[in-house]
C-alpha atoms as a PDB file:
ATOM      1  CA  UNK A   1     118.392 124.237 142.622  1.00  0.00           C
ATOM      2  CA  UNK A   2     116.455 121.653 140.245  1.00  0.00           C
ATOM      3  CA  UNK A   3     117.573 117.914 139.941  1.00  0.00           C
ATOM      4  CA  UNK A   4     117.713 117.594 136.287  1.00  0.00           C
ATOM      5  CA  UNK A   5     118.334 114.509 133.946  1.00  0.00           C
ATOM      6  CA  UNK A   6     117.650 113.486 130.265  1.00  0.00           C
ATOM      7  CA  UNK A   7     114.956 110.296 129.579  1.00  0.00           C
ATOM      8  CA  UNK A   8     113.209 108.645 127.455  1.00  0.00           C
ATOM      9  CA  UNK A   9     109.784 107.644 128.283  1.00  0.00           C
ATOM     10  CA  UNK A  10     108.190 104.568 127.832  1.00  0.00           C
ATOM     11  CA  UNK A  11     104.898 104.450 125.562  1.00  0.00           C
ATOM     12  CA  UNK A  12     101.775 103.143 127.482  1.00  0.00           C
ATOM     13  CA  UNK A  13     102.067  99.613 126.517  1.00  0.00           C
ATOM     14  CA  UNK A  14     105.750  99.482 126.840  1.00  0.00           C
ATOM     15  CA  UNK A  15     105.258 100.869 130.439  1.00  0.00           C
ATOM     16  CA  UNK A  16     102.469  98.166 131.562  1.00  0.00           C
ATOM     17  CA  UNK A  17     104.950  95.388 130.166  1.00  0.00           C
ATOM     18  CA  UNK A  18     107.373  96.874 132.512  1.00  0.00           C
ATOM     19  CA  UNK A  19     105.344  97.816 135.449  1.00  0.00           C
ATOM     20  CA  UNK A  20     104.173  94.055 135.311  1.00  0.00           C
ATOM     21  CA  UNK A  21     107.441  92.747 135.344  1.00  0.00           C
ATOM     22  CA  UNK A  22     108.803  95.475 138.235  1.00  0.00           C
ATOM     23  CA  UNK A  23     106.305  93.926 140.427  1.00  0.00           C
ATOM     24  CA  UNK A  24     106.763  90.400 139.827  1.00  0.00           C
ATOM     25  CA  UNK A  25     110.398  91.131 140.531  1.00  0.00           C
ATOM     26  CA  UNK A  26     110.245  93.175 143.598  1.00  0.00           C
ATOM     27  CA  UNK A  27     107.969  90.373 145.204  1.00  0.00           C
ATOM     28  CA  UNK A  28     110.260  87.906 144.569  1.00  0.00           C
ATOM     29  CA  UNK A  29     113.739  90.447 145.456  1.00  0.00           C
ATOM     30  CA  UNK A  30     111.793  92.112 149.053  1.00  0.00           C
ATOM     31  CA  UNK A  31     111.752  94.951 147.678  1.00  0.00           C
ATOM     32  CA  UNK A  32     109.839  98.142 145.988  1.00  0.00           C
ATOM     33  CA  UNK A  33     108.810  98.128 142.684  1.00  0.00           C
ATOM     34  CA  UNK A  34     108.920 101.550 140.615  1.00  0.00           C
ATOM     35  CA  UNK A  35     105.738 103.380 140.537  1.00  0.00           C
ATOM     36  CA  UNK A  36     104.412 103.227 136.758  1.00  0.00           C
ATOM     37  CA  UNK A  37     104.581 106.595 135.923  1.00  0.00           C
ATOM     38  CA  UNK A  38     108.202 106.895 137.487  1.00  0.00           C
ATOM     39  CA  UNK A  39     109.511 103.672 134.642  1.00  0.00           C
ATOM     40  CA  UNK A  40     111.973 105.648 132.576  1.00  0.00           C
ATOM     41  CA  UNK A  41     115.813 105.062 130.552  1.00  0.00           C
ATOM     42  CA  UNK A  42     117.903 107.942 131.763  1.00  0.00           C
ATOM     43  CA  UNK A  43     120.077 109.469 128.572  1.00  0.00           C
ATOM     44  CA  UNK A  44     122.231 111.655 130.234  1.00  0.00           C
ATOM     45  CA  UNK A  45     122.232 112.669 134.386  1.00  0.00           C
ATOM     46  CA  UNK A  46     122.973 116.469 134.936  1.00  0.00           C
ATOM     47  CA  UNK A  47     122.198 116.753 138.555  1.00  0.00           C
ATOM     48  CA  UNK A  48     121.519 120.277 140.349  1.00  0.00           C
ATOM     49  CA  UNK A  49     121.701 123.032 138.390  1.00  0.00           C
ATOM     50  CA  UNK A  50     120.025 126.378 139.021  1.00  0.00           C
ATOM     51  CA  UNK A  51     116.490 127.211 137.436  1.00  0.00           C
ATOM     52  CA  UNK A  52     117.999 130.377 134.887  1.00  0.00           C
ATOM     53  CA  UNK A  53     120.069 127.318 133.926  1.00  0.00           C
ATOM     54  CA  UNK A  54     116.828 125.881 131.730  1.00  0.00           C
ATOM     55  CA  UNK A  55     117.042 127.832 128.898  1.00  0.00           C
ATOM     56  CA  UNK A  56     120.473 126.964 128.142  1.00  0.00           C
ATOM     57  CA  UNK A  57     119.759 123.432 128.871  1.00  0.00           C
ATOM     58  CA  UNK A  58     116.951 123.244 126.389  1.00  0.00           C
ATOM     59  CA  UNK A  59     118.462 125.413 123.957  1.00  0.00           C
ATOM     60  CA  UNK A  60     121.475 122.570 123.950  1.00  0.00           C
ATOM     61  CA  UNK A  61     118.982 119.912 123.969  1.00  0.00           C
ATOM     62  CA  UNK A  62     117.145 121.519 120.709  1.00  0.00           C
ATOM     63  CA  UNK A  63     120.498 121.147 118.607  1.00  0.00           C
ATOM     64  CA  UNK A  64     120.389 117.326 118.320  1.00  0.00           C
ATOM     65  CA  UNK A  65     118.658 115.494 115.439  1.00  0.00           C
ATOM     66  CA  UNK A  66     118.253 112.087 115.153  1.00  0.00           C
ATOM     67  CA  UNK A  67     115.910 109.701 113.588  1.00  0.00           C
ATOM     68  CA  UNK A  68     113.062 107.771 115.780  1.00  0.00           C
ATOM     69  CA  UNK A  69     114.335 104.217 116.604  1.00  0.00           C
ATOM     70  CA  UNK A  70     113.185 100.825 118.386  1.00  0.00           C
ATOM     71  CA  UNK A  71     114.693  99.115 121.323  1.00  0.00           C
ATOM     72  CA  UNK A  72     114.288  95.744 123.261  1.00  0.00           C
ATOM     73  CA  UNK A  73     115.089  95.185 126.866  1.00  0.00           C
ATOM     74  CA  UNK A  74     115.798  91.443 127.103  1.00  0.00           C
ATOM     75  CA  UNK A  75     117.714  91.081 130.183  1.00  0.00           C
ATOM     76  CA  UNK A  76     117.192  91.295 134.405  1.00  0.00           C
ATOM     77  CA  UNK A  77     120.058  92.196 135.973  1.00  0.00           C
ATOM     78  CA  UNK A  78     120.442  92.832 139.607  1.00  0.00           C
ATOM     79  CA  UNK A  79     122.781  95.445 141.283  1.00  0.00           C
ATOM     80  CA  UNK A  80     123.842  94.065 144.701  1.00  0.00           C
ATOM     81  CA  UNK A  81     125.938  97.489 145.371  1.00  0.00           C
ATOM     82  CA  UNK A  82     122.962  99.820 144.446  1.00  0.00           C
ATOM     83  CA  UNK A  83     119.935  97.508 145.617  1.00  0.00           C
ATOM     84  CA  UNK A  84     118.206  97.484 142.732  1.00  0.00           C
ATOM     85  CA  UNK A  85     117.166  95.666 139.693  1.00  0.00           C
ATOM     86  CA  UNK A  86     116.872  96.886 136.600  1.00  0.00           C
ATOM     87  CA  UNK A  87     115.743  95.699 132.882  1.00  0.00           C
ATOM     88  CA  UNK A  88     118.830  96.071 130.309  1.00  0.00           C
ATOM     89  CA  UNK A  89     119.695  95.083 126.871  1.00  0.00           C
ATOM     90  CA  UNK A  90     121.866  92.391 125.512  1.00  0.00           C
ATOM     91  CA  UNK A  91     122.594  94.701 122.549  1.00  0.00           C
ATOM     92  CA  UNK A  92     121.723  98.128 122.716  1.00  0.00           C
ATOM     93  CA  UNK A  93     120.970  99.658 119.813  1.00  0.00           C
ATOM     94  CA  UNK A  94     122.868 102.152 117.908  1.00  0.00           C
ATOM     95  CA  UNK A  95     120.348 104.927 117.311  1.00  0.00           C
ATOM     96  CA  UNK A  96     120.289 104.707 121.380  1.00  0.00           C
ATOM     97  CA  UNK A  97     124.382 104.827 121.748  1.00  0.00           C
ATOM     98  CA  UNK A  98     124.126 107.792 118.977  1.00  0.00           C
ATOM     99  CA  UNK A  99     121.591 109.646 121.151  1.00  0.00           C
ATOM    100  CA  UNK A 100     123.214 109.668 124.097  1.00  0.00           C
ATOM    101  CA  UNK A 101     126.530 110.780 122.698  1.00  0.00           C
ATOM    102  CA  UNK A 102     125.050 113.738 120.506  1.00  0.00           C
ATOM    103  CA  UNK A 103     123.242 114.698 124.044  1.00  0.00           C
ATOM    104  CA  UNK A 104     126.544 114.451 125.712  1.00  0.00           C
ATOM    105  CA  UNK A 105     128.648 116.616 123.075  1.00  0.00           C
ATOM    106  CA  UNK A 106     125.818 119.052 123.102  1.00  0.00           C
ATOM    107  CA  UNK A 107     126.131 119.636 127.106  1.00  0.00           C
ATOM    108  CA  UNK A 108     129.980 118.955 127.198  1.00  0.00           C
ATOM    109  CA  UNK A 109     130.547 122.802 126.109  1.00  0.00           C
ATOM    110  CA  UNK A 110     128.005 124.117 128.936  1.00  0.00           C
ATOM    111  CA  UNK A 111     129.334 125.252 132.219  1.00  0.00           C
ATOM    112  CA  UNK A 112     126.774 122.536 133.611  1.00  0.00           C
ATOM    113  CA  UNK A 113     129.215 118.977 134.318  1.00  0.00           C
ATOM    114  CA  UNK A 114     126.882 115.994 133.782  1.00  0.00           C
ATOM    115  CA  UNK A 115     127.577 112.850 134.925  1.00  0.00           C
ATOM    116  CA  UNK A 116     129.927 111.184 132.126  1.00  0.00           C
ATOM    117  CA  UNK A 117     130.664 107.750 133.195  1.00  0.00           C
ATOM    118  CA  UNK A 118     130.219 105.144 130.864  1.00  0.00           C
ATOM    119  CA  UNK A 119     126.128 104.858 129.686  1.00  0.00           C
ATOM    120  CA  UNK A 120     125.011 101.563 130.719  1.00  0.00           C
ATOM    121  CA  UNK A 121     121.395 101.642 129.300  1.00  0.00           C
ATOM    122  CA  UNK A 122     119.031 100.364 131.953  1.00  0.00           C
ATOM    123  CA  UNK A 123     115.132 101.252 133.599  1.00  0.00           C
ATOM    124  CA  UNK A 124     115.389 100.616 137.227  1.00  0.00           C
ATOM    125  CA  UNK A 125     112.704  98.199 138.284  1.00  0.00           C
ATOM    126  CA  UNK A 126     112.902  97.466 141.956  1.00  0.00           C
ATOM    127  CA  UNK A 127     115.028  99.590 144.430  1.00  0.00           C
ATOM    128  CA  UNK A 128     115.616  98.407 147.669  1.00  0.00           C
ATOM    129  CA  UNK A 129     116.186  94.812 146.752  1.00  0.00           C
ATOM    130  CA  UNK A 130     117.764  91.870 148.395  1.00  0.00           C
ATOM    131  CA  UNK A 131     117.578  89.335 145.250  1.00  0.00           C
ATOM    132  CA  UNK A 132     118.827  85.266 146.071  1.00  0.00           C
ATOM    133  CA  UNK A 133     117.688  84.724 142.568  1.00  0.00           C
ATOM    134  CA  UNK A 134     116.283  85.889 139.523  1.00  0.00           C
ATOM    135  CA  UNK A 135     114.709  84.602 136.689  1.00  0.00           C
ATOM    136  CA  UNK A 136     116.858  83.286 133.828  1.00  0.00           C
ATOM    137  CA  UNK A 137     115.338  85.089 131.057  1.00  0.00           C
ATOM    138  CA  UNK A 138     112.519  87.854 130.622  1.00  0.00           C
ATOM    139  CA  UNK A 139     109.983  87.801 128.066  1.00  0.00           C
ATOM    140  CA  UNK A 140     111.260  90.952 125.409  1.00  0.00           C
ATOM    141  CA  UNK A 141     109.726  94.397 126.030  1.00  0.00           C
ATOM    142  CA  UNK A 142     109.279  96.104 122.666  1.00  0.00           C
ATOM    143  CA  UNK A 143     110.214  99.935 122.786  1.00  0.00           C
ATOM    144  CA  UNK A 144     109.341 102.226 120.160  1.00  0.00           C
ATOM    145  CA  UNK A 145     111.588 105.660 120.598  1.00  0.00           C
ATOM    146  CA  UNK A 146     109.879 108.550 119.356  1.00  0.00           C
ATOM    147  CA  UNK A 147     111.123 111.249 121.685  1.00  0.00           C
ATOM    148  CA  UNK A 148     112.471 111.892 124.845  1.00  0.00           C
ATOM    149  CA  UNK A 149     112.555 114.561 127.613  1.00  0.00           C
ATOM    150  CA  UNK A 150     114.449 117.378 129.906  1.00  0.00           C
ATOM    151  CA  UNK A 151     113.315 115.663 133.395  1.00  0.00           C
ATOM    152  CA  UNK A 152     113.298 117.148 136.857  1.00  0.00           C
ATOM    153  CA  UNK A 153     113.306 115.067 139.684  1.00  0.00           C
ATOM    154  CA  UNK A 154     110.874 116.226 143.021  1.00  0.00           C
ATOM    155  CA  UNK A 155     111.564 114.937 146.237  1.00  0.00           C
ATOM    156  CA  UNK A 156     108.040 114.572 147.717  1.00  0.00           C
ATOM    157  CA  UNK A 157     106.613 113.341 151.414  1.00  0.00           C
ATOM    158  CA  UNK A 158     104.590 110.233 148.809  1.00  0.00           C
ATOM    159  CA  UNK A 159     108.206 110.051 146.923  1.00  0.00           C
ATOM    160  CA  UNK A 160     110.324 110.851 144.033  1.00  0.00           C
ATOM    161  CA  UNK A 161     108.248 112.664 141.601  1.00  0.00           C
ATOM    162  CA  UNK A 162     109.464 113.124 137.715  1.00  0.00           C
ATOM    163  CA  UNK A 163     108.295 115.527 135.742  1.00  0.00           C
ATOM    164  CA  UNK A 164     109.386 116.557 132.055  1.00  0.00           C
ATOM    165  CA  UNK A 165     110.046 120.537 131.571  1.00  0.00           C
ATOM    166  CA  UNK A 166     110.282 119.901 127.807  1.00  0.00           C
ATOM    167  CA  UNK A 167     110.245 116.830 125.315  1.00  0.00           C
ATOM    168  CA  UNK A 168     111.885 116.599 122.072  1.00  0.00           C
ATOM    169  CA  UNK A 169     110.622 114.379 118.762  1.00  0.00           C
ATOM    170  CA  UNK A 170     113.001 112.245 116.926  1.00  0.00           C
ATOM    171  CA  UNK A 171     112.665 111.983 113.507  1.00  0.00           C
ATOM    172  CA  UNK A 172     110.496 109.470 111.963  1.00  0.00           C
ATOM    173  CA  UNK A 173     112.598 106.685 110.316  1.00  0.00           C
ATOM    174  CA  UNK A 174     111.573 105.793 106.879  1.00  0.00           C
ATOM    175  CA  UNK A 175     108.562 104.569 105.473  1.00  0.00           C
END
């Protein structure tokens, strides 16, 4: 069985911005930042499904359309229940709401069940964390949304490993 979500990735400078902050925060919360390469939005959480399951899953995936969008995270928030902190939005865009429904009308007629509580848009930061206080504000991270991934998640003696079995483009969006 493969553990299998859908992500967007961050561009390079959007990921430094938040590998920066994931550190500041996880010294300051006693706890462990996110690797870099690990910083992702999660679009839709599918869980374990079996391998021959792929094809369908992509083929599903393939069927959306939707035009390239941007995206600020401007908020900490810290989730005692879950030990972790995570960057959010204020206002999350439409395009990004869009997205994730499309994705989740595209799996909902799939024998796969996905995990369909309600999206809270969010890149987890720090996990294991015991905040007393954060900061009151976070300098806006810029996100430009140009595609985004089938992910599989690898359990792995140095950690959780992602790794994307197939990306999709958006759209570009205008001029």
């Amino acid at each position: 069985m493969l553990k299998i979500f859908l992500a967007l990735w961050p561009l390079a400078a959007t990921r430094r911005q938040l590998d920066q902050l994931a550190r500041q925060l996880a010294t300051g919360c006693r706890g462990r930042s996110i690797r870099a390469e690990n910083l992702h939005l999660t679009l839709l959480f599918i869980g374990e499904v079996a391998p021959d399951l792929l094809p369908k899953l992509s083929q599903a995936a393939s069927a959306v359309k939707q035009a390239a969008f941007h995206m600020t995270l401007d908020e900490i928030r810290y989730w005692k229940r879950e030990g972790i902190v995570v960057a959010g939005m204020q206002q999350p865009p439409a395009a990004l709401l869009e997205l994730v429904q499309a994705l989740r009308q595209a799996y909902s007629t799939m024998e796969t069940p996905f995990d369909d509580r309600p999206f809270k848009p969010h890149v987890t930061l720090v996990r294991n964390a015991k905040c007393r206080l954060l900061p009151d504000s976070m300098p806006a991270i810029d996100w430009e949304v140009a595609q985004w991934s089938l992910v599989q998640s690898l359990s792995t003696p140095q950690g959780v490993v992602y790794r994307s079995l197939a990306n999709w483009l958006l759209e570009p969006s205008g001029p």
